[in-house]
Protein backbone atom coordinates (compact mmCIF):
# COMPACT_ATOMS: atom_id res chain seq x y z
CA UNK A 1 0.00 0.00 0.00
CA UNK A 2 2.67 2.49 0.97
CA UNK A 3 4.63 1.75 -2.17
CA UNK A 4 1.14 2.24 -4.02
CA UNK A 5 0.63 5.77 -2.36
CA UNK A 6 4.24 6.92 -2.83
CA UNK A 7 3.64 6.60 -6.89
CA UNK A 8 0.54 8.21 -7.27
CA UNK A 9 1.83 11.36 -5.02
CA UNK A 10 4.87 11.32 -7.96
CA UNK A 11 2.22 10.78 -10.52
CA UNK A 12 0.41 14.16 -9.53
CA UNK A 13 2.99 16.59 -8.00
CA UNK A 14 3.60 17.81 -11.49
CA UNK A 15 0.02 17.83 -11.75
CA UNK A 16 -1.34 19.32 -8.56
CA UNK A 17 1.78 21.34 -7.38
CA UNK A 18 -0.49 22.93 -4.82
CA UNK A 19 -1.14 19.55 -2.79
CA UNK A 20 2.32 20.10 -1.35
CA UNK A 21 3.60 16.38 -2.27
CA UNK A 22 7.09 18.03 -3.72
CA UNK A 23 6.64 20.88 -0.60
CA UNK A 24 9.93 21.03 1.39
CA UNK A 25 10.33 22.50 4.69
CA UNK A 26 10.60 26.56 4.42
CA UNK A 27 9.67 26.93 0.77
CA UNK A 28 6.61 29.00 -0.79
CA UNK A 29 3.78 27.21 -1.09
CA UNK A 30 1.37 27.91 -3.74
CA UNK A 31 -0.70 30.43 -1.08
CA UNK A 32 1.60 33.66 -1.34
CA UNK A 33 2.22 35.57 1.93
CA UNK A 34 0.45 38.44 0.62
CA UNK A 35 -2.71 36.34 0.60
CA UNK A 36 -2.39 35.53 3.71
CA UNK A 37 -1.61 39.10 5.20
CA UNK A 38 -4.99 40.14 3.70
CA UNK A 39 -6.81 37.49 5.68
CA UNK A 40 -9.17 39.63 7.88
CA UNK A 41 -9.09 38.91 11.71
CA UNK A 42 -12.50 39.06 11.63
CA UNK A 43 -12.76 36.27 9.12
CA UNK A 44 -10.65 33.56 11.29
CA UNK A 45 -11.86 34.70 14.25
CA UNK A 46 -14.66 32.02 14.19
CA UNK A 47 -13.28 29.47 13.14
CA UNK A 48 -10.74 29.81 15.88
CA UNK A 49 -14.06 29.91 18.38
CA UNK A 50 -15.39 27.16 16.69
CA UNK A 51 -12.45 25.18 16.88
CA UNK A 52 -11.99 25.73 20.73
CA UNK A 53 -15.23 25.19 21.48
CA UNK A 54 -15.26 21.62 20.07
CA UNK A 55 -12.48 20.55 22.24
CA UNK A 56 -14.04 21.90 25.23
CA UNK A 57 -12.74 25.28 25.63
CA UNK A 58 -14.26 28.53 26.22
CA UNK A 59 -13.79 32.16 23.76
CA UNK A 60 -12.69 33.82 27.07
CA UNK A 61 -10.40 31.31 27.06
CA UNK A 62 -9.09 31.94 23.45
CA UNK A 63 -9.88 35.77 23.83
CA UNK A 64 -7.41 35.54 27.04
CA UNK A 65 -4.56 33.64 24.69
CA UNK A 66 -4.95 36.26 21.62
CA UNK A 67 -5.13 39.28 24.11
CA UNK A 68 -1.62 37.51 26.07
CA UNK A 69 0.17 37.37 21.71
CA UNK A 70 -0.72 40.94 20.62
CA UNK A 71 -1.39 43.16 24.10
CA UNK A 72 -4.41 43.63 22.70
CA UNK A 73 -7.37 44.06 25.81
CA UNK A 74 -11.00 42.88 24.64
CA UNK A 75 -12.23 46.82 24.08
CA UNK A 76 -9.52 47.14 21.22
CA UNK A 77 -9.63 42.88 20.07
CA UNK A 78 -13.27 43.75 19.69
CA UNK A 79 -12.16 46.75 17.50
CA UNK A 80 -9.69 44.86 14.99
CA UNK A 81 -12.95 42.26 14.72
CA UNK A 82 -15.84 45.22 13.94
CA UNK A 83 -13.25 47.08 11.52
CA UNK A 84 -12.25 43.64 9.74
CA UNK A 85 -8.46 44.41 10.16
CA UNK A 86 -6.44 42.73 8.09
CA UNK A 87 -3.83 40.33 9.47
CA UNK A 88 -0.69 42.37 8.46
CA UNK A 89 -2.63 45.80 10.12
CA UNK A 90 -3.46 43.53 13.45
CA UNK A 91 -0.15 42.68 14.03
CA UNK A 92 1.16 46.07 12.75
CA UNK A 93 -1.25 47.96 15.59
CA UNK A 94 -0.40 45.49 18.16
CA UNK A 95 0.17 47.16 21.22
CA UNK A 96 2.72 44.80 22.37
CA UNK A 97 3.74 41.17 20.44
CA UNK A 98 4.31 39.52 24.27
CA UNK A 99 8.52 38.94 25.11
CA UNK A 100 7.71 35.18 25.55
CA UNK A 101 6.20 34.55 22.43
CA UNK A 102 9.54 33.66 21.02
CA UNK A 103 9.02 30.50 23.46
CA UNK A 104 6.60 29.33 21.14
CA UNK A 105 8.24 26.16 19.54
CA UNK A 106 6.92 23.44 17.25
CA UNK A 107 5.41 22.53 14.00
CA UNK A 108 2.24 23.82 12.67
CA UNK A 109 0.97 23.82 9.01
CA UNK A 110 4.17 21.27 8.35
CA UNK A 111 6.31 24.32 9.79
CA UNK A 112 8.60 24.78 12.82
CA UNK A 113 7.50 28.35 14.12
CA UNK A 114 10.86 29.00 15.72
CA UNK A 115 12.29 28.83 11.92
CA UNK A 116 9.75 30.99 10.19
CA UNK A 117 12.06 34.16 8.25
CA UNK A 118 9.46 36.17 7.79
CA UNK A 119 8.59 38.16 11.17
CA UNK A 120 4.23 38.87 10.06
CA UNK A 121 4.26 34.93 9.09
CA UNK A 122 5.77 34.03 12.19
CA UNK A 123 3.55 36.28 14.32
CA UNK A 124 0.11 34.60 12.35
CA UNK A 125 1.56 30.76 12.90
CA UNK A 126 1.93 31.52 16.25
CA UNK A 127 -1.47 32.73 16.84
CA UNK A 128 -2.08 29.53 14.96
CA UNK A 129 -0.28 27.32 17.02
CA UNK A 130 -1.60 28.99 20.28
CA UNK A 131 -5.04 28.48 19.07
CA UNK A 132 -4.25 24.31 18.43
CA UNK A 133 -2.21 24.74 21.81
CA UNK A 134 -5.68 25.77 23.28
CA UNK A 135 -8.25 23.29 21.10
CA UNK A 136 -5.68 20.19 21.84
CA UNK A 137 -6.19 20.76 26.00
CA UNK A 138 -3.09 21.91 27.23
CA UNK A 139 -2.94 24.01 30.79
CA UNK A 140 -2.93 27.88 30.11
CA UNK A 141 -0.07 28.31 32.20
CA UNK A 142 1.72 26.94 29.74
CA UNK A 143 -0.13 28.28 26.53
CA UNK A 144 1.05 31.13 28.12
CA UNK A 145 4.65 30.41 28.93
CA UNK A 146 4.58 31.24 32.57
């Protein structure tokens, strides 16, 4: 079976370039950064509630985890959500990206954060990986690095 599997994904790499079977560690994908920047907050925003909220967890919890990332308190989050902010704006009018947020290690979206070049990209995968951080159970002292 896994020899089966291994020549179809060679079969339709060439083919489907955007399935990420050729996709290597650190290189573009076929979403472009700029895509991503113009992601509204206000778009993810539910799906990151949604997401919690299956596994059991609270958006006070998540609002608590976003708020700890960006400085944001939930007068101004609230803001960023009404005025659909773009990603690259919400990080840009971030009060404060927390000190400890470089402690955020691991792999999300078949990338280690820690190794992410580009500063906005590695600012929105660690929201991301937060968010799973959250979803997957783990204690909010460490979520939040204390």
């Amino acid at each position: 079976m896994r020899a089966s599997r291994q020549s179809l994904k060679s079969k339709l790499s060439p083919l489907f370039p955007k399935f990420g079977f050729n996709r290597k560690p650190n290189t573009p994908t076929c979403m472009s950064n700029a895509r991503v920047f113009a992601y509204t907050f206000a778009s993810i925003y539910p799906h990151y509630i949604t997401k919690v909220e299956k596994k059991g967890r609270t958006k006070e919890e998540l609002d608590e985890v976003l708020m700890w990332l960006t400085g944001y308190n939930k007068k101004t989050l609230q803001k960023q959500i009404d005025q659909k902010t773009n990603l690259e704006d919400f990080f840009a009018q971030a009060p404060e990206i927390n000190p400890n947020a470089s402690k955020i290690t691991g792999l999300i979206c078949g990338y280690r954060v820690e190794e992410i070049e580009d500063k906005l990209m590695q600012k929105i995968r660690y929201m991301d990986k937060l968010v799973d951080e959250l979803a997957k159970g783990k204690a909010m002292e460490k979520i939040l690095r204390r």
